[in-house]
PDB file of N, CA and C in Angstrom:
ATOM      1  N   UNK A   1       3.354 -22.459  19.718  1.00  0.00           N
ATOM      2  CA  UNK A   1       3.003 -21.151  19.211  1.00  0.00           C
ATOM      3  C   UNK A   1       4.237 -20.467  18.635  1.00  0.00           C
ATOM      4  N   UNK A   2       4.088 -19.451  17.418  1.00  0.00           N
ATOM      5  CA  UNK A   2       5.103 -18.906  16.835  1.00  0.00           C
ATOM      6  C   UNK A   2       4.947 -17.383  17.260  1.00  0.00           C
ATOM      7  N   UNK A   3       6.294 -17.422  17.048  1.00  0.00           N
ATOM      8  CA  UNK A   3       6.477 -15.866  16.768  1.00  0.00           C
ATOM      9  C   UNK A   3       6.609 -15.830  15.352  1.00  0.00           C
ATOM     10  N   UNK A   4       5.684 -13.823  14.765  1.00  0.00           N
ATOM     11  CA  UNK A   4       5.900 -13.495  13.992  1.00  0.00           C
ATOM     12  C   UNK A   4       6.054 -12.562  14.438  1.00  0.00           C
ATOM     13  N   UNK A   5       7.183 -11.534  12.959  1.00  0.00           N
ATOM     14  CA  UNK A   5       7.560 -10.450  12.676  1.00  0.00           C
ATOM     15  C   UNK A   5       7.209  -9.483  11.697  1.00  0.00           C
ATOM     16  N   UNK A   6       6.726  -8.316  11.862  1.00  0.00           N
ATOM     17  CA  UNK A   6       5.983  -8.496  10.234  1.00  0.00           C
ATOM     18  C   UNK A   6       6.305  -6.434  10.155  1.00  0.00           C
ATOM     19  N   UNK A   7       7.360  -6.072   9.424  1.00  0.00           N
ATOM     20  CA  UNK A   7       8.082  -4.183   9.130  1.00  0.00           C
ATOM     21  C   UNK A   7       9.205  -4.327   8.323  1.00  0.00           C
ATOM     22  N   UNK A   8       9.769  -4.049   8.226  1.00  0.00           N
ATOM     23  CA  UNK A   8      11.074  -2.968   6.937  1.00  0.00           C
ATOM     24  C   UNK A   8      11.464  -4.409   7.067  1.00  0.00           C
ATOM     25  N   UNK A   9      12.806  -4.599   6.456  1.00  0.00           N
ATOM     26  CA  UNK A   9      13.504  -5.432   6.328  1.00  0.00           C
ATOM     27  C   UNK A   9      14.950  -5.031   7.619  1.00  0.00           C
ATOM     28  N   UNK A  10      14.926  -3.787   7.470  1.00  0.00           N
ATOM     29  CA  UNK A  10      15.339  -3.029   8.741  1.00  0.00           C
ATOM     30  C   UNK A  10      15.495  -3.442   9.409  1.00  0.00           C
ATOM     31  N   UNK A  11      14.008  -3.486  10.049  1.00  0.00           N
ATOM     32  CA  UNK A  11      12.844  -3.835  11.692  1.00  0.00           C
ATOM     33  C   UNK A  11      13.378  -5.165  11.725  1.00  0.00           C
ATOM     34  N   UNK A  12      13.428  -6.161  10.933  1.00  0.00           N
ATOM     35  CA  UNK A  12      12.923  -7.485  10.842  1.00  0.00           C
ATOM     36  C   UNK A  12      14.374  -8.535  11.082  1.00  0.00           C
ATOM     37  N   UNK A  13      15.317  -7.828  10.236  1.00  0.00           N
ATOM     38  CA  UNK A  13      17.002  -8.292  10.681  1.00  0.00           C
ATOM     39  C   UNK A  13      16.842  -9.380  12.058  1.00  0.00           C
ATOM     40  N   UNK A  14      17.329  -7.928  12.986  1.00  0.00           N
ATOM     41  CA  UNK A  14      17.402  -8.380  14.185  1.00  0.00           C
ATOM     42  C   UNK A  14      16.572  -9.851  14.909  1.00  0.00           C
ATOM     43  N   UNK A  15      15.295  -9.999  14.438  1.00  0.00           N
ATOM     44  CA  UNK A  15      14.316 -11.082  14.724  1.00  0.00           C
ATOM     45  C   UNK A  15      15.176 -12.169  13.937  1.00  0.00           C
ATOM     46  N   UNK A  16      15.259 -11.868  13.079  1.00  0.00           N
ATOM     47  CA  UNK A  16      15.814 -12.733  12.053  1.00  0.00           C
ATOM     48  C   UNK A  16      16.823 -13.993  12.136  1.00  0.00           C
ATOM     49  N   UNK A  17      18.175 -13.010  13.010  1.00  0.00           N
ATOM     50  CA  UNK A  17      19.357 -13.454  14.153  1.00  0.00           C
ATOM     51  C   UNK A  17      19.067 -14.252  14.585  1.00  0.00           C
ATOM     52  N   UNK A  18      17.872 -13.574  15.270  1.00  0.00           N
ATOM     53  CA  UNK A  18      17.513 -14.315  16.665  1.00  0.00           C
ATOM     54  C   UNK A  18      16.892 -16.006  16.752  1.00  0.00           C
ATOM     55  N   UNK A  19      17.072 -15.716  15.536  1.00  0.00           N
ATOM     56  CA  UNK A  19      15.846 -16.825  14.919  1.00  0.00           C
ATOM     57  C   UNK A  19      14.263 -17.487  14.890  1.00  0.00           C
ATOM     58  N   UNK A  20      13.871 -15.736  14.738  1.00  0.00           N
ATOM     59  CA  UNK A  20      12.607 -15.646  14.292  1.00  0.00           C
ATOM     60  C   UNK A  20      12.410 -16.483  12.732  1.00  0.00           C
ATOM     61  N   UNK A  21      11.566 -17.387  12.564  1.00  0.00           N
ATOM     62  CA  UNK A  21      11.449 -17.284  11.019  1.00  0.00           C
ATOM     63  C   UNK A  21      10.302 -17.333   9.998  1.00  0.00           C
ATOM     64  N   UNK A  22       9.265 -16.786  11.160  1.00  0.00           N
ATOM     65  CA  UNK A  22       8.167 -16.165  10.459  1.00  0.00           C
ATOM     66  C   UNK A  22       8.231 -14.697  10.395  1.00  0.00           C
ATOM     67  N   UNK A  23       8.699 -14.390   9.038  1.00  0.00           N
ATOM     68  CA  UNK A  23       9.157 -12.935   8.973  1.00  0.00           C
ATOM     69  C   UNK A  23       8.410 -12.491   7.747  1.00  0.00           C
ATOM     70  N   UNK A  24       8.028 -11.390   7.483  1.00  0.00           N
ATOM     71  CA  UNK A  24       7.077 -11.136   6.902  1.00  0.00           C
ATOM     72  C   UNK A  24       7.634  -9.362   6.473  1.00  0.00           C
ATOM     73  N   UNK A  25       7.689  -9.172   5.481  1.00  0.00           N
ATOM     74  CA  UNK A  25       8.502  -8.214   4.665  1.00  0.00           C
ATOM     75  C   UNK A  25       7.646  -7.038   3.593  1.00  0.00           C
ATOM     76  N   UNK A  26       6.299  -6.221   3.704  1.00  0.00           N
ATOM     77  CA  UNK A  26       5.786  -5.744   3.019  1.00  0.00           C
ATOM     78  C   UNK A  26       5.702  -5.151   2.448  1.00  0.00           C
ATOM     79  N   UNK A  27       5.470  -4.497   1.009  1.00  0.00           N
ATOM     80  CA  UNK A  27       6.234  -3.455   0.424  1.00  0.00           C
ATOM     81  C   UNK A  27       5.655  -2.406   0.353  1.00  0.00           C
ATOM     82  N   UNK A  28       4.083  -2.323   0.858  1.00  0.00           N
ATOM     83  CA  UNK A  28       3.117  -0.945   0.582  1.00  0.00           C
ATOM     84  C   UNK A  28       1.911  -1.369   1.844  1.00  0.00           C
ATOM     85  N   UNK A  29       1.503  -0.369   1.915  1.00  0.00           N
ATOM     86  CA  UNK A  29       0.430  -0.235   3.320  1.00  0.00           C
ATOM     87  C   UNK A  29      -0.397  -1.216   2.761  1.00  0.00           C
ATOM     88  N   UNK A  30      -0.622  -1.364   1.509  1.00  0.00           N
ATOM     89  CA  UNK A  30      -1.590  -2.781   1.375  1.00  0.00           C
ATOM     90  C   UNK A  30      -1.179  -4.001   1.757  1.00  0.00           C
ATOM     91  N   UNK A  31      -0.054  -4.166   1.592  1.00  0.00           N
ATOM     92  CA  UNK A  31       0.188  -5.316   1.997  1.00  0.00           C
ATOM     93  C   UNK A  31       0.178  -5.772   3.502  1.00  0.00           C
ATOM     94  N   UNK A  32       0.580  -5.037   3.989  1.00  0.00           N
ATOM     95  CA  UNK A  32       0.721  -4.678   5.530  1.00  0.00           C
ATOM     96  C   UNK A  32      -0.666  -5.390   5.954  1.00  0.00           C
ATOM     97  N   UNK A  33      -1.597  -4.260   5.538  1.00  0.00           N
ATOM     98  CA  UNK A  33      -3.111  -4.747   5.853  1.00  0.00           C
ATOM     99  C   UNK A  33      -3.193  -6.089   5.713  1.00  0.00           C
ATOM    100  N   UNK A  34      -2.945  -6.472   4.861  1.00  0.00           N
ATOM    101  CA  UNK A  34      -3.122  -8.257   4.055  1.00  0.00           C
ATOM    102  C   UNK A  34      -2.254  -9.167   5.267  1.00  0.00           C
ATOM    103  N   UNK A  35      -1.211  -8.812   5.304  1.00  0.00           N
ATOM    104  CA  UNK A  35      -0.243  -9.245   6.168  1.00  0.00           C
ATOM    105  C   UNK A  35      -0.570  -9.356   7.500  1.00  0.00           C
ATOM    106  N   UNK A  36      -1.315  -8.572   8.156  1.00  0.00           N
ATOM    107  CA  UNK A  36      -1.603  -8.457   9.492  1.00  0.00           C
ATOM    108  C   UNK A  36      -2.980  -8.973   9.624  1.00  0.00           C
ATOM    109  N   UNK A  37      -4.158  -9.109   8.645  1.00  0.00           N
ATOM    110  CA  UNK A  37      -5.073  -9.888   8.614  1.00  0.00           C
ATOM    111  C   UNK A  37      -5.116 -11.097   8.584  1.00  0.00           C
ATOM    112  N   UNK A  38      -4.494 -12.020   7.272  1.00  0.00           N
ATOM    113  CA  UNK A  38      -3.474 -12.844   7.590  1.00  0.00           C
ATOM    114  C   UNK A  38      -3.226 -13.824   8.806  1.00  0.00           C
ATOM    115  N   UNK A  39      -2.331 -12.903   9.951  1.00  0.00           N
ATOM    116  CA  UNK A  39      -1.739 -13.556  10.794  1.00  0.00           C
ATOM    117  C   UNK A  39      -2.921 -13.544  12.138  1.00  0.00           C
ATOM    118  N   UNK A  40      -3.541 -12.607  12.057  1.00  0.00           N
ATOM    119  CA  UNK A  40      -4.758 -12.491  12.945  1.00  0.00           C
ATOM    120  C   UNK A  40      -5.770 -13.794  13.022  1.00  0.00           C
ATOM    121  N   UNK A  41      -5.539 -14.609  11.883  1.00  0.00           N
ATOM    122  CA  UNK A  41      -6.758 -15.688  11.662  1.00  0.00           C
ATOM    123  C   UNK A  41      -5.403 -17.087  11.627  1.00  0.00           C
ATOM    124  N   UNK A  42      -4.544 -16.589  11.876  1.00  0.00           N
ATOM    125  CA  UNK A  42      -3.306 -17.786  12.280  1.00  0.00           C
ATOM    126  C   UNK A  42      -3.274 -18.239  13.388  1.00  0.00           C
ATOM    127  N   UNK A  43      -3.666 -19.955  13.568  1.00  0.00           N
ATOM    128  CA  UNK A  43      -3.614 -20.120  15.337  1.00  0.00           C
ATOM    129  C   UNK A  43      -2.279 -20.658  15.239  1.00  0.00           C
ATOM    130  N   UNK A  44      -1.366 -20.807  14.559  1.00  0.00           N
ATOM    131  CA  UNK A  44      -0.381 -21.216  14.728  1.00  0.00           C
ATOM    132  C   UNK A  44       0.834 -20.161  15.539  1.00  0.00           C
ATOM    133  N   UNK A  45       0.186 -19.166  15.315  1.00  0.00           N
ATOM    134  CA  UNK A  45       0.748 -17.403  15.981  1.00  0.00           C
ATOM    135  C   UNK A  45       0.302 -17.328  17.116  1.00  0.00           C
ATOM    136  N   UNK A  46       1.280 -16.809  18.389  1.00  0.00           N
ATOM    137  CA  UNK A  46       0.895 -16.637  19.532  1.00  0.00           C
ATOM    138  C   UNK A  46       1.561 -15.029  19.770  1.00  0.00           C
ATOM    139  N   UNK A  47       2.307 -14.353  18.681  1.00  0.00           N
ATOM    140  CA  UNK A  47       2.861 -12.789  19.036  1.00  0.00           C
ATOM    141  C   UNK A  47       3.175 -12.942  18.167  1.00  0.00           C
ATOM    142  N   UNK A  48       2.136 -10.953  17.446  1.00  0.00           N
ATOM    143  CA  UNK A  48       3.721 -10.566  16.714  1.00  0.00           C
ATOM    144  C   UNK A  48       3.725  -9.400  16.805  1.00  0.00           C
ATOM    145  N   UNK A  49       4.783  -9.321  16.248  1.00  0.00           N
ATOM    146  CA  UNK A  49       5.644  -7.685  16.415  1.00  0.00           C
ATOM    147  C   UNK A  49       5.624  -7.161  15.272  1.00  0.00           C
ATOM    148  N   UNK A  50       5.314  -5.672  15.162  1.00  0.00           N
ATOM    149  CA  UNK A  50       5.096  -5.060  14.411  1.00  0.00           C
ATOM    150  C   UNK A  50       5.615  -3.596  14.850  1.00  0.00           C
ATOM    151  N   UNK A  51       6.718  -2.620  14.435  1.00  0.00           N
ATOM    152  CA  UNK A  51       7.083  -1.520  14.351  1.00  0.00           C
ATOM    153  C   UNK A  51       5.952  -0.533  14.732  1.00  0.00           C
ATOM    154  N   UNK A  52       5.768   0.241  15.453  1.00  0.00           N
ATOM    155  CA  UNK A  52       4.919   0.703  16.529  1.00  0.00           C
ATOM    156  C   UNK A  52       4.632   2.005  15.874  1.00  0.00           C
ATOM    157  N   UNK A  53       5.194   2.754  14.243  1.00  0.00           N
ATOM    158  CA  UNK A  53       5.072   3.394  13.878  1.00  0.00           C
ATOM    159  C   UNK A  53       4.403   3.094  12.372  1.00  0.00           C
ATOM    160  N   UNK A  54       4.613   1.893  12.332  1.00  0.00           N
ATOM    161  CA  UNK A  54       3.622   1.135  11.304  1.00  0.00           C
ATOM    162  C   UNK A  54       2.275   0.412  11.860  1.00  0.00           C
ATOM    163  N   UNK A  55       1.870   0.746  12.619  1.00  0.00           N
ATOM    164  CA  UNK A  55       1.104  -0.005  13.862  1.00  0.00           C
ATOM    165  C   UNK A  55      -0.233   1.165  13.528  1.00  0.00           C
ATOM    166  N   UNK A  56       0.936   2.353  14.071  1.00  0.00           N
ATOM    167  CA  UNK A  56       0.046   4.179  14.105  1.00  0.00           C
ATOM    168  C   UNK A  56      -0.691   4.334  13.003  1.00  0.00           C
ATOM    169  N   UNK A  57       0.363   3.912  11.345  1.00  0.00           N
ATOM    170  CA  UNK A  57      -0.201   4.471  10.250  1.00  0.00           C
ATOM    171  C   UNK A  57      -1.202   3.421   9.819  1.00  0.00           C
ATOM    172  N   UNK A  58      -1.483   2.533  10.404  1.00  0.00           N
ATOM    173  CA  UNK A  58      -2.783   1.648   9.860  1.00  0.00           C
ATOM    174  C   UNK A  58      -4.163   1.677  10.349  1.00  0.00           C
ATOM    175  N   UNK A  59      -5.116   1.967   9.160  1.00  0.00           N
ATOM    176  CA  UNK A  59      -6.394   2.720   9.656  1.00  0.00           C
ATOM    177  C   UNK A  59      -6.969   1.754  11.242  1.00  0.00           C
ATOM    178  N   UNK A  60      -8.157   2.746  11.717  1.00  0.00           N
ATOM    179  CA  UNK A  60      -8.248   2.905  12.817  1.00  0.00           C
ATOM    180  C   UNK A  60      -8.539   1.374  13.335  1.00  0.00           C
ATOM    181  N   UNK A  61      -9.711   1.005  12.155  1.00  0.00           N
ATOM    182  CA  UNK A  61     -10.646  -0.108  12.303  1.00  0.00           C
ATOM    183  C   UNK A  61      -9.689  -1.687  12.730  1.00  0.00           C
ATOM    184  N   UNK A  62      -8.577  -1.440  12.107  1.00  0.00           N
ATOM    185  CA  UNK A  62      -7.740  -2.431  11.818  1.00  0.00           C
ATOM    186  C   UNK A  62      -6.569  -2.419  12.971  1.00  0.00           C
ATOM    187  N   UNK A  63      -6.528  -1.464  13.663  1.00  0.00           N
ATOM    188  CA  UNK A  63      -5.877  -0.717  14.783  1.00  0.00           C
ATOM    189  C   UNK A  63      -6.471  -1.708  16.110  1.00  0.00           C
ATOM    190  N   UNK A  64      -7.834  -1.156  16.003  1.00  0.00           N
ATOM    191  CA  UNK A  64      -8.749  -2.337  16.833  1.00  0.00           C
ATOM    192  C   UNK A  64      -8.820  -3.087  16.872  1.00  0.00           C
ATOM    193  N   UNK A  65      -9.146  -3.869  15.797  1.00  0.00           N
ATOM    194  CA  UNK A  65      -8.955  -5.679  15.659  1.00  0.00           C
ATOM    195  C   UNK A  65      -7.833  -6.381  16.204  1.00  0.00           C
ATOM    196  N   UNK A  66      -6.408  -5.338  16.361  1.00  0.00           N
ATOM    197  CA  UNK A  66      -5.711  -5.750  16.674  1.00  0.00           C
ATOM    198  C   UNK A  66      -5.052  -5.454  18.060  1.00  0.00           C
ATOM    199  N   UNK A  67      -5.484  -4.421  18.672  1.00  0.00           N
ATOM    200  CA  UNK A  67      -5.753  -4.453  19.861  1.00  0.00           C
ATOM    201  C   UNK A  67      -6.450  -5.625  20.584  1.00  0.00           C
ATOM    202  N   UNK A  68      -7.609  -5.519  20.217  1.00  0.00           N
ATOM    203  CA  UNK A  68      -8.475  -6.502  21.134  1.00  0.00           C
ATOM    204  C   UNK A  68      -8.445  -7.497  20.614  1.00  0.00           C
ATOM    205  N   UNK A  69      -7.106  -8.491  19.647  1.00  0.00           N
ATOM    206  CA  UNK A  69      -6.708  -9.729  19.529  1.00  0.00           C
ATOM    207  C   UNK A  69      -6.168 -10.046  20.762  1.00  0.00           C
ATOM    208  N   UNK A  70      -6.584 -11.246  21.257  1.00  0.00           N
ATOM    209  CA  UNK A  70      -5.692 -11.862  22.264  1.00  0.00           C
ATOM    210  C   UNK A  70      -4.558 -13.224  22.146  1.00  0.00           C
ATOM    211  N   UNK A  71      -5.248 -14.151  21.154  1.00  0.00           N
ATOM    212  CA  UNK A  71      -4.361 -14.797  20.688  1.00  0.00           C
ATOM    213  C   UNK A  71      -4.656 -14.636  18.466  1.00  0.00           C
ATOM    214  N   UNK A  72      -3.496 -13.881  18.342  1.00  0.00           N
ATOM    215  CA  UNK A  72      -2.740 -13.583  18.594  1.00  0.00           C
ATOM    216  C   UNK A  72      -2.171 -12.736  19.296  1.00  0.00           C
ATOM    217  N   UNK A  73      -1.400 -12.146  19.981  1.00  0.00           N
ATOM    218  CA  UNK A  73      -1.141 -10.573  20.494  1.00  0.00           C
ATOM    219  C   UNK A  73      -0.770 -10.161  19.649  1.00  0.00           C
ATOM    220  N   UNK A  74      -0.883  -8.668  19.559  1.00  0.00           N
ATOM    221  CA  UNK A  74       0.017  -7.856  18.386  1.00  0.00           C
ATOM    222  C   UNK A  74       0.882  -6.554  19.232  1.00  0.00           C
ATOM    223  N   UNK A  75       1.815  -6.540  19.107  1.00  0.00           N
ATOM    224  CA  UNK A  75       2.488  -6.154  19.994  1.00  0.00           C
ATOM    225  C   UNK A  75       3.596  -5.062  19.086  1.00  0.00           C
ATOM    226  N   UNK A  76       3.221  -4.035  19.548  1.00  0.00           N
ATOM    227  CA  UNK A  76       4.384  -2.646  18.521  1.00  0.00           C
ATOM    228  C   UNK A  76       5.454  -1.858  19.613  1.00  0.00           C
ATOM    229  N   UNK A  77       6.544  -2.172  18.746  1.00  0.00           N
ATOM    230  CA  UNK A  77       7.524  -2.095  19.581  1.00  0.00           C
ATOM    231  C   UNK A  77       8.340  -1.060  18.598  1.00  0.00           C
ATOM    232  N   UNK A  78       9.546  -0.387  19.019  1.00  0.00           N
ATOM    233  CA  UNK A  78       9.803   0.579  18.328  1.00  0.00           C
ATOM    234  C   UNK A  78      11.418   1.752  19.237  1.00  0.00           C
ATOM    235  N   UNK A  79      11.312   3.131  18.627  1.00  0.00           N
ATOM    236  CA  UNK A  79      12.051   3.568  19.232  1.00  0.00           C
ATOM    237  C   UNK A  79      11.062   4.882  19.820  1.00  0.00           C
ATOM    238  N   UNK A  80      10.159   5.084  18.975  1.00  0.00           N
ATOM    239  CA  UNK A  80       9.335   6.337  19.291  1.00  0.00           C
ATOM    240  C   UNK A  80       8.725   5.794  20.839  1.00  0.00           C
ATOM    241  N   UNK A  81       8.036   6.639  22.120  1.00  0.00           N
ATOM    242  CA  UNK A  81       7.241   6.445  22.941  1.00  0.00           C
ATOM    243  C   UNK A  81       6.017   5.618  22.519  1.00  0.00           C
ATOM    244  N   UNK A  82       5.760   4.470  22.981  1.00  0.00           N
ATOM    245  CA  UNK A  82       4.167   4.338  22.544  1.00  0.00           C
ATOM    246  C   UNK A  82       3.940   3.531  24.069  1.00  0.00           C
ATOM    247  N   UNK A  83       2.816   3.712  24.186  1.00  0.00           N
ATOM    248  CA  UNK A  83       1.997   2.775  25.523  1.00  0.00           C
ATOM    249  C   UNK A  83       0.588   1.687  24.830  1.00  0.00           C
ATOM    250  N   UNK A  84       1.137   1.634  23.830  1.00  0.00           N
ATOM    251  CA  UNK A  84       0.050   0.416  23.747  1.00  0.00           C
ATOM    252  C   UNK A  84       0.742  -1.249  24.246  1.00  0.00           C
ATOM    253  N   UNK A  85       2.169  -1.448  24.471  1.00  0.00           N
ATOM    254  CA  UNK A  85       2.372  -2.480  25.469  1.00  0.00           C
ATOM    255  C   UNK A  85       1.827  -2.195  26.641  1.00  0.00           C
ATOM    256  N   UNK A  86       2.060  -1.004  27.233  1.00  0.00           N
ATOM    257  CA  UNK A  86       1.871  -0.251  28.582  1.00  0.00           C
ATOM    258  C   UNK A  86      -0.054  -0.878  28.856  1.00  0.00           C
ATOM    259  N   UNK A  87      -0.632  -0.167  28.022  1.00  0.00           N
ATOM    260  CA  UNK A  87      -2.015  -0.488  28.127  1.00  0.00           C
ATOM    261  C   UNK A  87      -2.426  -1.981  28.505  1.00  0.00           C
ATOM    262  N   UNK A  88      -1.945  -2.936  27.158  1.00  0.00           N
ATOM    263  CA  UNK A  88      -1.938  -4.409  26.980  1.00  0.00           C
ATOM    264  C   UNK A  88      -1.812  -5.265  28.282  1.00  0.00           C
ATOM    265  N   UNK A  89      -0.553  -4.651  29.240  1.00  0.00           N
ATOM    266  CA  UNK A  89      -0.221  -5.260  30.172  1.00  0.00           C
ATOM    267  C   UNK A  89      -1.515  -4.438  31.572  1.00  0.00           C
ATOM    268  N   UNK A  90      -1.801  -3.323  31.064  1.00  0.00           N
ATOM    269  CA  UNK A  90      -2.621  -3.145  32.012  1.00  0.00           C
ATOM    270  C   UNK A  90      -3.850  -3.707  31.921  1.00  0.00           C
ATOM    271  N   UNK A  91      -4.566  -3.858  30.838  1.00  0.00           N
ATOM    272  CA  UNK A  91      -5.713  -4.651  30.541  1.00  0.00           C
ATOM    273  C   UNK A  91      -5.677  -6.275  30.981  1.00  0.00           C
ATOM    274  N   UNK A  92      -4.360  -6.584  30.421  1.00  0.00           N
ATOM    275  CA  UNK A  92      -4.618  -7.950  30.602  1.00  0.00           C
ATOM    276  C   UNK A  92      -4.678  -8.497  32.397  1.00  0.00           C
ATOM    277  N   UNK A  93      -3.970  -7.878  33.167  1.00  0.00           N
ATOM    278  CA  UNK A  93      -3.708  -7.902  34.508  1.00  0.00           C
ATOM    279  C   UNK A  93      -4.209  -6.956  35.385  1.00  0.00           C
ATOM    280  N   UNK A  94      -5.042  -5.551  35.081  1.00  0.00           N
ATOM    281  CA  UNK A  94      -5.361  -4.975  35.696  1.00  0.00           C
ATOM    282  C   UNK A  94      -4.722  -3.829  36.281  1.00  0.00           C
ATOM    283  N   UNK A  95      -3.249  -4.192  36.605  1.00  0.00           N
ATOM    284  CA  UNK A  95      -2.663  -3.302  36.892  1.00  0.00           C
ATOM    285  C   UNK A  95      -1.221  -2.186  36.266  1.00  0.00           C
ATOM    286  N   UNK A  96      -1.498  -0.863  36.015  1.00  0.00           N
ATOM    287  CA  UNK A  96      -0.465  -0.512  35.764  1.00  0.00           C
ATOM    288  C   UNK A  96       1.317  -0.517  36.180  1.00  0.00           C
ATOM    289  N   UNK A  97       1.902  -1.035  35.640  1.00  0.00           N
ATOM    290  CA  UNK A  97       3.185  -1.531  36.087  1.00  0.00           C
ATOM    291  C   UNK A  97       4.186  -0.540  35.852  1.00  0.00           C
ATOM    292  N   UNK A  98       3.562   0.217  35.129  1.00  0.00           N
ATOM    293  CA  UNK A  98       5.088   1.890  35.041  1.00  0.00           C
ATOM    294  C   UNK A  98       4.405   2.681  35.959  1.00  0.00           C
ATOM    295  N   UNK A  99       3.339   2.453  36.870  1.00  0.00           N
ATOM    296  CA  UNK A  99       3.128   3.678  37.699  1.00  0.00           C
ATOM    297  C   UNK A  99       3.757   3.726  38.867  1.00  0.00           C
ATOM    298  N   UNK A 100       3.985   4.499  39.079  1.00  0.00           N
ATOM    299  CA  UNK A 100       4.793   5.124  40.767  1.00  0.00           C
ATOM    300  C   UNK A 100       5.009   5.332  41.922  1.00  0.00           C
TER     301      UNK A 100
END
């Protein structure tokens, strides 16, 4: 299974290093869409990452699909607060793991 990466060229660097090399670079919210549909129907993909503020700005419907993907995961990571890992890990296991 691969990892993909798929925001700015920014976002994507760092993966890059690391030696991610399914990287995926879009230049307008359309593409994005295309891009993340795409990888959704990829079994060769087992995660990807996607900027958690480009995650927000993609309509709702498509928001969902990618939520309730399991293989692939889609996973938005970022600097802003978000709990949709938070959720993911609670869904998938049941239990909340940042609670107190």
């Amino acid at each position: 299974m691969e990892i993909a990466v798929v925001g700015t060229q920014a976002f994507t660097l760092g993966f890059q290093l690391a030696g991610i090399t399914k990287i995926m670079n879009p230049q307008n919210e359309e593409e994005m869409q295309a891009d993340l549909q795409q990888l959704l129907n990829d079994k060769e993909v087992g995660i990807v990452v996607i900027d958690s503020s480009d995650l927000l700005g993609l309509p709702e419907r498509l928001r969902n699909q990618l939520s309730d993907s399991i293989s692939p995961t889609f996973l938005g990571i970022g600097t802003e607060q978000d709990n949709t890992l938070r959720e993911q890990i609670k869904s998938a296991i049941g239990v909340d793991l940042w609670k107190k």
